[in-house]
N, C-alpha and C. Protein backbone atom coordinates (compact mmCIF):
# COMPACT_ATOMS: atom_id res chain seq x y z
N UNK A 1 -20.78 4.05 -24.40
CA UNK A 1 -20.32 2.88 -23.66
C UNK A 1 -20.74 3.04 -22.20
N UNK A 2 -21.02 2.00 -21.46
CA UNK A 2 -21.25 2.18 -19.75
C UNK A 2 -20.57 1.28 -19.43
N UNK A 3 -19.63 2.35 -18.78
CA UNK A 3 -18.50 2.50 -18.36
C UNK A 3 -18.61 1.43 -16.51
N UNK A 4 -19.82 2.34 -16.19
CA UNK A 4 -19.94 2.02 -14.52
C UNK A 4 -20.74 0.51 -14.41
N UNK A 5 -20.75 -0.35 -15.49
CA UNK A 5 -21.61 -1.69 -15.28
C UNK A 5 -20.60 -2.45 -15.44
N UNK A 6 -19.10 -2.38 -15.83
CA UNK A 6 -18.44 -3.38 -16.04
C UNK A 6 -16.85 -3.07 -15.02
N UNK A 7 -16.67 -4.08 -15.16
CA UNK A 7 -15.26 -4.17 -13.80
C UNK A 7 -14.05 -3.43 -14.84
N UNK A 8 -13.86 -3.68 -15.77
CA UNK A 8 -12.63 -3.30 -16.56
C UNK A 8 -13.85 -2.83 -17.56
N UNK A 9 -12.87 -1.67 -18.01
CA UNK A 9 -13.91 -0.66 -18.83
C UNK A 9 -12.47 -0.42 -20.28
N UNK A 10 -12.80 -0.44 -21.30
CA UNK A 10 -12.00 0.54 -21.65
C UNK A 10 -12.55 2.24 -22.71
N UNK A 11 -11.70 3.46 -22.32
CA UNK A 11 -12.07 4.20 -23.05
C UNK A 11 -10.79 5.17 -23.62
N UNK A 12 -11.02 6.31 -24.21
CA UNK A 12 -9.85 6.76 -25.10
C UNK A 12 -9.67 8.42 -23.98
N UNK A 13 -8.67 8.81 -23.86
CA UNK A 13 -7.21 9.45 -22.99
C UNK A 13 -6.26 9.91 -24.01
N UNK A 14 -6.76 11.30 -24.70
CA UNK A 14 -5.99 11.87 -25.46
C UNK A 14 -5.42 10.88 -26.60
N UNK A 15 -6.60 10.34 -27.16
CA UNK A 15 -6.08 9.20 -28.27
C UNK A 15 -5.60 8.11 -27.93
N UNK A 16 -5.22 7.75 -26.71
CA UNK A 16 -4.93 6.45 -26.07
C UNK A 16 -5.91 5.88 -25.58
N UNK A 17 -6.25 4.28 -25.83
CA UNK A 17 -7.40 3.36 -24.87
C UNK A 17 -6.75 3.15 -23.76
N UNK A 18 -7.32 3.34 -22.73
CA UNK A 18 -7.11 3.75 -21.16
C UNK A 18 -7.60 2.27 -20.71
N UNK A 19 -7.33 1.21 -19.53
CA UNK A 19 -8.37 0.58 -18.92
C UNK A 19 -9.10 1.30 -17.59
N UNK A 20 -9.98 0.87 -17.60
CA UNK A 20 -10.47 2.17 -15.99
C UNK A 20 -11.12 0.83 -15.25
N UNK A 21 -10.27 0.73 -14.06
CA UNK A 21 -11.06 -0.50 -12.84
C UNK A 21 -11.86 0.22 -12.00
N UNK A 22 -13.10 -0.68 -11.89
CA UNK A 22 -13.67 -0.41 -10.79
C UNK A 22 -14.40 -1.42 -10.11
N UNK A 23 -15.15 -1.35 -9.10
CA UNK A 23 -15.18 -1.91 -7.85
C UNK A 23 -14.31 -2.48 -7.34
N UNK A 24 -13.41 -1.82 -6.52
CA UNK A 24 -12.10 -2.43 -6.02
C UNK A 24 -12.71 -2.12 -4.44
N UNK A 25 -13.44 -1.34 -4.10
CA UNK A 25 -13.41 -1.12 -2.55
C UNK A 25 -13.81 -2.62 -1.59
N UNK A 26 -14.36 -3.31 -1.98
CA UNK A 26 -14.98 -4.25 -1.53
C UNK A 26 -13.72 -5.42 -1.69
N UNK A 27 -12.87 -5.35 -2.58
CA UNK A 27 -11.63 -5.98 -2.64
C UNK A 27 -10.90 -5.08 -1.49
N UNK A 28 -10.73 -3.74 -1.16
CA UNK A 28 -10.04 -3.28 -0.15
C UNK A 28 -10.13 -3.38 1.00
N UNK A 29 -11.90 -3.62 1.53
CA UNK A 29 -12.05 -3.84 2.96
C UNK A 29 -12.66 -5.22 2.91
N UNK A 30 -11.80 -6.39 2.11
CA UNK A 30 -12.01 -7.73 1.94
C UNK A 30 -11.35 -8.46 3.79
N UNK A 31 -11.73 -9.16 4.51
CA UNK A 31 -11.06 -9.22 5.39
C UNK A 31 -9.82 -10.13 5.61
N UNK A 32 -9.95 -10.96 4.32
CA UNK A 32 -8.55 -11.07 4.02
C UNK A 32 -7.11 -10.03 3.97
N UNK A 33 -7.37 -9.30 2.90
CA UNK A 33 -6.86 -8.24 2.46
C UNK A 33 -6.20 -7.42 3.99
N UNK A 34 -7.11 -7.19 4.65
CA UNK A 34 -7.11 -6.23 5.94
C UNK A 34 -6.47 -7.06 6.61
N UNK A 35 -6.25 -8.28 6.76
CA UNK A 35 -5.83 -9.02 7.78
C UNK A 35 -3.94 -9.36 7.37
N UNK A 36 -3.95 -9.41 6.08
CA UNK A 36 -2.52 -9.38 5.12
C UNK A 36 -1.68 -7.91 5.42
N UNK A 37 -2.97 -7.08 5.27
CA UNK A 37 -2.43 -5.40 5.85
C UNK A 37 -1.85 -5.25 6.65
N UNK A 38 -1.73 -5.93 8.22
CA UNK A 38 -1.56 -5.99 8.87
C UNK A 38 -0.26 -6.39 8.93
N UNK A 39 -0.36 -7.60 8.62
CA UNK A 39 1.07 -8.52 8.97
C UNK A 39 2.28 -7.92 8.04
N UNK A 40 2.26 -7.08 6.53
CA UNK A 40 3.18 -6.06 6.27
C UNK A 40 3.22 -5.02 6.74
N UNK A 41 2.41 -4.23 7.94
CA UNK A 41 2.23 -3.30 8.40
C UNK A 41 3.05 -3.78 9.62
N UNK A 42 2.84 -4.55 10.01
CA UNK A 42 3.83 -4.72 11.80
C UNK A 42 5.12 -5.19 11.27
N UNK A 43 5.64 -5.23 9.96
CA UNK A 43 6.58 -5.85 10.07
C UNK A 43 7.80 -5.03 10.68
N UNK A 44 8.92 -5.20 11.75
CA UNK A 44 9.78 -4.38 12.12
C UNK A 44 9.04 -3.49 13.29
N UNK A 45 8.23 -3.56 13.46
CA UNK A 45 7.35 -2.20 14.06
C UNK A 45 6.53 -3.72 15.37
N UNK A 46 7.21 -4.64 15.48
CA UNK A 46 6.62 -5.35 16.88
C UNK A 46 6.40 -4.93 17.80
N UNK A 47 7.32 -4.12 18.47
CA UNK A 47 7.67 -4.05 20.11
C UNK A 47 7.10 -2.43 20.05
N UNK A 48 6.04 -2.15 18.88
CA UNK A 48 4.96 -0.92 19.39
C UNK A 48 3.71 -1.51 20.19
N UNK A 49 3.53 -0.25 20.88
CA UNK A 49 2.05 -1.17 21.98
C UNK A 49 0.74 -1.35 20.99
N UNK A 50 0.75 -0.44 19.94
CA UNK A 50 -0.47 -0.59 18.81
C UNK A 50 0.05 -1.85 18.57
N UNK A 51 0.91 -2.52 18.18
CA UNK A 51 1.17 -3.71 17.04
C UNK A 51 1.10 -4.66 18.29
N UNK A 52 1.12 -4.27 19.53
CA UNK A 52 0.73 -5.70 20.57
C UNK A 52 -0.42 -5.92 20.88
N UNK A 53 -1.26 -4.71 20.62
CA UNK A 53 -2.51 -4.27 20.89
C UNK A 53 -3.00 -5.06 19.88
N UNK A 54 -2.79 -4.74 18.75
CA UNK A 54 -3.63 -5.60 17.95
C UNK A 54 -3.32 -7.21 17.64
N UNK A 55 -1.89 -7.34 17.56
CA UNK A 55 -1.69 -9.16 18.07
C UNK A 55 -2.39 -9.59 18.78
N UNK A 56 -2.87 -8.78 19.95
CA UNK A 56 -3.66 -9.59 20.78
C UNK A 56 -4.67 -10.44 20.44
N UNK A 57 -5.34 -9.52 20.11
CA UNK A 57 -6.70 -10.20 19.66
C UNK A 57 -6.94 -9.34 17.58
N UNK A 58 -6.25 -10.01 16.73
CA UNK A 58 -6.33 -9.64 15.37
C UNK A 58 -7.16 -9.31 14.84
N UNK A 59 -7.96 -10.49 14.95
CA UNK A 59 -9.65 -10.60 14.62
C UNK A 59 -10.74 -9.31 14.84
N UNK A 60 -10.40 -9.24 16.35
CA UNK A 60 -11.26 -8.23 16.37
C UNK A 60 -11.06 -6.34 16.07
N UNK A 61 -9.83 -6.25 16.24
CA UNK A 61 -9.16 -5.38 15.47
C UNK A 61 -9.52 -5.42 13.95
N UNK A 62 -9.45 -6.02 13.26
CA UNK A 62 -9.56 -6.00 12.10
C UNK A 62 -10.48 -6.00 11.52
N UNK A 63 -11.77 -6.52 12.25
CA UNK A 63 -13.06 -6.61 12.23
C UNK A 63 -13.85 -5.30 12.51
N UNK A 64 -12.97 -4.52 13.47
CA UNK A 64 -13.43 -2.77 13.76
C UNK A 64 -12.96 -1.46 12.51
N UNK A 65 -11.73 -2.48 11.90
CA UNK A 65 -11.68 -1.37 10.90
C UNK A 65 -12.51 -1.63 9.70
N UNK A 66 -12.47 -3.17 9.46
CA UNK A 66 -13.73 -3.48 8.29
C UNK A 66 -14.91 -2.56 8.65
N UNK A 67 -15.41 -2.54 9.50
CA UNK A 67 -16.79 -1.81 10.46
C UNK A 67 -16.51 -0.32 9.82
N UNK A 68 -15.27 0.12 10.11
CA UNK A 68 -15.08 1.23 9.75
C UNK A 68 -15.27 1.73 8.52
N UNK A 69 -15.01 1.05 7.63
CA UNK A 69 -14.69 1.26 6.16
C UNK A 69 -16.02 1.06 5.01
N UNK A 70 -16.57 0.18 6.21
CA UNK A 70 -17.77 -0.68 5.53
C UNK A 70 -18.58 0.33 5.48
N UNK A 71 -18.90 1.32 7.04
CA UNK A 71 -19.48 1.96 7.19
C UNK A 71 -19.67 3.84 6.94
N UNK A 72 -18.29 3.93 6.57
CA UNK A 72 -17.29 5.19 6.27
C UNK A 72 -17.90 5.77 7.24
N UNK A 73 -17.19 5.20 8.21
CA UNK A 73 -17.15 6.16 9.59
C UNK A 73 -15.42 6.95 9.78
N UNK A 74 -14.83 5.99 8.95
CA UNK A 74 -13.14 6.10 9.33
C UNK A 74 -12.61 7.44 8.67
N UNK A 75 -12.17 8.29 9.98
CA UNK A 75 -11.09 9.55 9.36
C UNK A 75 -9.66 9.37 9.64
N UNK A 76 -9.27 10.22 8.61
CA UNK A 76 -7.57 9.87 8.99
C UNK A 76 -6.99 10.48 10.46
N UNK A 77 -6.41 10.02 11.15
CA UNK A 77 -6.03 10.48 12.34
C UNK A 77 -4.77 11.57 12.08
N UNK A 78 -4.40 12.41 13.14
CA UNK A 78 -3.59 13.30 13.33
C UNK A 78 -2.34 12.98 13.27
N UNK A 79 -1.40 13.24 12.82
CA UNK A 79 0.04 12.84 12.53
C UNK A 79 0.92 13.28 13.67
N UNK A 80 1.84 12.38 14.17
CA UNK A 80 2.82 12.77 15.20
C UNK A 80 3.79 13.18 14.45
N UNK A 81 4.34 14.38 14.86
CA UNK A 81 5.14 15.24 13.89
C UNK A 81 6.60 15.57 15.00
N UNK A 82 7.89 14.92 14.91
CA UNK A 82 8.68 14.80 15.71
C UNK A 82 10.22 15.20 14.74
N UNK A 83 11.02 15.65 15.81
CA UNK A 83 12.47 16.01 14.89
C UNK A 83 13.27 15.03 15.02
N UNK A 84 13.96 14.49 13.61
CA UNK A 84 15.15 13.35 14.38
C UNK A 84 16.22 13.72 13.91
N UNK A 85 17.27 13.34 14.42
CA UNK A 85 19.12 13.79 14.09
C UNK A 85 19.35 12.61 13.39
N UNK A 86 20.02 12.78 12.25
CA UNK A 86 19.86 12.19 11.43
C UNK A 86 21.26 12.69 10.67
N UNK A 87 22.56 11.81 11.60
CA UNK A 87 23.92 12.10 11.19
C UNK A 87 24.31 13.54 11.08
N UNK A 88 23.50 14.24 11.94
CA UNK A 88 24.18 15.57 12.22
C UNK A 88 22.73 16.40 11.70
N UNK A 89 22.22 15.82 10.62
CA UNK A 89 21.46 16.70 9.85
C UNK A 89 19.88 16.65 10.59
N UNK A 90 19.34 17.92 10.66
CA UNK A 90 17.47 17.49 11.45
C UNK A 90 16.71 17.34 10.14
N UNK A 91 15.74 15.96 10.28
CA UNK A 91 14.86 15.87 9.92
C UNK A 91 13.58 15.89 10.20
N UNK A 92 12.35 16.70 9.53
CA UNK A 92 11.12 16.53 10.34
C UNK A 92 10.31 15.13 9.92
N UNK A 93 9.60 14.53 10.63
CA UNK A 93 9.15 13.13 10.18
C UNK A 93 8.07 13.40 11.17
N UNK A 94 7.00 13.23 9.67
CA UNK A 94 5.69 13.04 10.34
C UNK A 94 4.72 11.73 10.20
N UNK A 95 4.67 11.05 11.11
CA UNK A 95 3.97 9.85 11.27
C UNK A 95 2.73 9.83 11.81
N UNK A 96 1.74 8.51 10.81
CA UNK A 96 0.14 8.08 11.63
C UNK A 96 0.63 6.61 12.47
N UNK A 97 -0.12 6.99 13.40
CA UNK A 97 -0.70 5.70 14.45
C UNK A 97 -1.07 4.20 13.86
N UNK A 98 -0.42 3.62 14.16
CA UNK A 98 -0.31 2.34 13.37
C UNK A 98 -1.51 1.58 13.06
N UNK A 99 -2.61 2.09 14.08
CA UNK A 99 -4.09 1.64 14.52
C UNK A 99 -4.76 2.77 14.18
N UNK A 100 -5.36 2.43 13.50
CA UNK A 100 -5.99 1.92 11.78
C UNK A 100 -5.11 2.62 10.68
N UNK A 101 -4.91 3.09 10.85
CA UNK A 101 -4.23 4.42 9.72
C UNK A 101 -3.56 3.40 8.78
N UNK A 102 -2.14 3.08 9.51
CA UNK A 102 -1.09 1.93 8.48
C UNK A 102 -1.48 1.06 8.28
N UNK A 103 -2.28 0.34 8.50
CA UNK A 103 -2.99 -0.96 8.26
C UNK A 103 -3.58 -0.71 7.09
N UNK A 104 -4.54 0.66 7.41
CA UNK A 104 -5.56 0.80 6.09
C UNK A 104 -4.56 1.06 4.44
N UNK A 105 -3.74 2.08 5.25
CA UNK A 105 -2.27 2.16 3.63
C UNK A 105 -1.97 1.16 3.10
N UNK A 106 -1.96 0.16 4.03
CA UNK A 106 -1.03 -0.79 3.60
C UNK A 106 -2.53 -1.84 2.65
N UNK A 107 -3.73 -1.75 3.26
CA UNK A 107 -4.41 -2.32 2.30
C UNK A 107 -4.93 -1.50 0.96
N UNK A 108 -5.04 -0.41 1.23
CA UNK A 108 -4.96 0.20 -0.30
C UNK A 108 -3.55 0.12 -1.11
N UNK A 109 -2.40 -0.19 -0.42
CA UNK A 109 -1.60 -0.27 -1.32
C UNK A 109 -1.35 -1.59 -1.87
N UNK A 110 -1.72 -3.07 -1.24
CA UNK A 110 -2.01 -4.16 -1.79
C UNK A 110 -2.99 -4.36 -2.74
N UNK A 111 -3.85 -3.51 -2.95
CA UNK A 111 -4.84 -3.57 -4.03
C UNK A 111 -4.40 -3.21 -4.95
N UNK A 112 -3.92 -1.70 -4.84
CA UNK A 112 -3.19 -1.03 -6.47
C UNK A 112 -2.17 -1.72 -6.82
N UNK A 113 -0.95 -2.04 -6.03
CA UNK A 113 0.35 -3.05 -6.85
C UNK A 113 0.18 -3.48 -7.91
N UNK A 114 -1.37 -4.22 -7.88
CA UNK A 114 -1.43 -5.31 -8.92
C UNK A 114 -2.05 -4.34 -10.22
N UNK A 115 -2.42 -3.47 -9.96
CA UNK A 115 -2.77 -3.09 -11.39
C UNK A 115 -1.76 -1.80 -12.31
N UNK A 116 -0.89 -1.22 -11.17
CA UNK A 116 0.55 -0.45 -11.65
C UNK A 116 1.73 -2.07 -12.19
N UNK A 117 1.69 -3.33 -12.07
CA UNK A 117 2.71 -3.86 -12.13
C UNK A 117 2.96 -3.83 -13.71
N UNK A 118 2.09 -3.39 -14.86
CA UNK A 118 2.15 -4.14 -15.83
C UNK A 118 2.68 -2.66 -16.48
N UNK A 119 2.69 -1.45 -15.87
CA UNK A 119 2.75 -0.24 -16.62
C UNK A 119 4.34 -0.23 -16.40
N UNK A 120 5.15 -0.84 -14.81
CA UNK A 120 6.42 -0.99 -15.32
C UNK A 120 7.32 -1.67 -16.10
N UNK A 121 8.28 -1.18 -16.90
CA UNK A 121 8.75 -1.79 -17.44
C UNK A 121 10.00 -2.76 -17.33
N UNK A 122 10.58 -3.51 -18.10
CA UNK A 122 11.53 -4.60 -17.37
C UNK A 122 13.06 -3.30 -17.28
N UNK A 123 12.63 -2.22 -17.26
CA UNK A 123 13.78 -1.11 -16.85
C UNK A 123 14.11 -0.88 -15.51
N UNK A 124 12.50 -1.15 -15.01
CA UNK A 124 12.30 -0.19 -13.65
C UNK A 124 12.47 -1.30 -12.94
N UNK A 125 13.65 -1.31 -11.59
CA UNK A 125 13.72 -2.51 -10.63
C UNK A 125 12.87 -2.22 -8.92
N UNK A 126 12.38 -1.09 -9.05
CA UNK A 126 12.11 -0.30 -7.26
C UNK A 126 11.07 -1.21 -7.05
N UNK A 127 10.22 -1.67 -8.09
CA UNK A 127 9.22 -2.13 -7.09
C UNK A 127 8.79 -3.86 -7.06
N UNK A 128 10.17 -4.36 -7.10
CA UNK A 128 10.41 -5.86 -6.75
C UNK A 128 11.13 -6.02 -5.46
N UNK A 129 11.35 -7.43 -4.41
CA UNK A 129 12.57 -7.14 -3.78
C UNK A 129 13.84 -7.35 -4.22
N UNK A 130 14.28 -7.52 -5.18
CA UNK A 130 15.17 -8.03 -5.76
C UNK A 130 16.00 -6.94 -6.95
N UNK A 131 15.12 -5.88 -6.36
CA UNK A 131 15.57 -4.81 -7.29
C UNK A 131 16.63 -4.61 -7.73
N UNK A 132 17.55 -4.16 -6.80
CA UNK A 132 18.86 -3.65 -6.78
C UNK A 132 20.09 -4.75 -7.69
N UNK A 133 19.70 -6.22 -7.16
CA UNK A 133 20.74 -7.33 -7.77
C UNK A 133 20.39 -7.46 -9.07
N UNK A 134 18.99 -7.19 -9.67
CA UNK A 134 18.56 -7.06 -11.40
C UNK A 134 18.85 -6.19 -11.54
N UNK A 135 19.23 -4.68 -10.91
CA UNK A 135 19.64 -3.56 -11.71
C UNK A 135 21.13 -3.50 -12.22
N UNK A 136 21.76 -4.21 -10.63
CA UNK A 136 23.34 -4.63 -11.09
C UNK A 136 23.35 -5.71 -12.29
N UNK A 137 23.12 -6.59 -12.59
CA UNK A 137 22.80 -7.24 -13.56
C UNK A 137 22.81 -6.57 -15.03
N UNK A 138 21.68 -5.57 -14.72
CA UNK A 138 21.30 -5.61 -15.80
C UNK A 138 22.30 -4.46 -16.48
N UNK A 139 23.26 -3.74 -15.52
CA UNK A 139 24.17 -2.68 -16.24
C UNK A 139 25.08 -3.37 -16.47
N UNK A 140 25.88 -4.44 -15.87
CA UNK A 140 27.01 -5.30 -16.51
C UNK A 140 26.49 -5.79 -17.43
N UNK A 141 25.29 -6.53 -18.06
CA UNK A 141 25.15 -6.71 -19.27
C UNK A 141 25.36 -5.47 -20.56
N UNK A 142 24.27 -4.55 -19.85
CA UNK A 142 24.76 -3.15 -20.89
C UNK A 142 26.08 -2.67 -20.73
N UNK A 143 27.51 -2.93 -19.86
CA UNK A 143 28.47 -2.70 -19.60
C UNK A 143 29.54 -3.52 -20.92
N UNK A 144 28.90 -4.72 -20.86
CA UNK A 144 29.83 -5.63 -21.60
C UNK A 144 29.46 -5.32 -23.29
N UNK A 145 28.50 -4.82 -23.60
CA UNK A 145 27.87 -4.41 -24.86
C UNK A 145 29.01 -3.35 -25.62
C-alpha cells in the first residue's frame, strides 16, 4: 500500500486498522489557523506586552511566524522558570514567551483536536467546555439506576 500518496491512509497496529493522517503541516501554518492561534492564545493573557505587541499590528506578526514555519527557521525559545506560593505550598512553573512559542501550541493543538475527538468516548467529559455539568449529569443518571 502507499501509504505517503494519500491524506488518510489506513494500515494494521498489532492486528488493529490504524488511520494514519498526513499532510497536516500546511493546515498548521494555514494563516487562518495561526491567526485563530492567537486569539485562544491571548485569551486572559491581554495586559502582557507580547499580547499588545502583537494586537498591534496581527497581521504582521502572524505573517513572521508563518515565515517561520514555512521556512523552518523557528526554534523553541528558552523557558522562564519562576517559583510561585501557591497557598503556602512552592511551585516551580516553567513558562514560553507568548511570541511565537504559544501561538504556535496553540496552532498545533487546533489541528490535532479534530482528529483525537472521535477516539473519546461519550465517558470522557475534559475535553468539551461543558464537561463538568455532563459529568454531573451523567452520574445522577447512573445514581438513579
Amino acid at each position: 500500500m502507499l501509504v505517503g500518496l494519500f491524506s488518510k491512509a489506513r494500515y494494521r497496529h498489532k492486528g488493529v486498522i490504524v488511520k494514519r493522517y498526513g499532510y497536516l503541516w500546511k493546515d498548521v501554518i494555514d494563516f487562518d489557523n495561526l491567526l485563530l492561534a492567537h486569539h485562544n492564545a491571548r485569551k486572559g493573557k491581554t495586559w502582557y506586552k507580547e499580547v499588545k505587541m502583537v494586537d498591534s499590528d496581527p497581521y504582521y506578526y502572524i505573517d513572521k511566524i508563518y515565515h517561520m514555519l514555512n521556512d523552518k527557521t523557528y526554534s523553541v525559545s528558552p523557558y522562564k522558570v519562576f517559583v510561585h506560593n501557591d497557598s503556602g505550598k512552592e511551585r516551580i512553573i516553567s513558562k514560553l514567551p507568548y511570541y511565537p512559542d504559544r501561538i504556535i501550541q496553540w496552532a498545533l493543538i487546533q489541528i490535532r483536536t479534530d482528529f483525537y475527538k472521535h477516539i473519546h468516548n461519550r465517558h470522557i467529559f475534559c475535553n468539551t467546555r461543558t464537561g463538568s455539568t455532563l459529568w454531573f449529569e451523567k452520574v445522577a443518571l447512573c445514581a438513579k439506576r
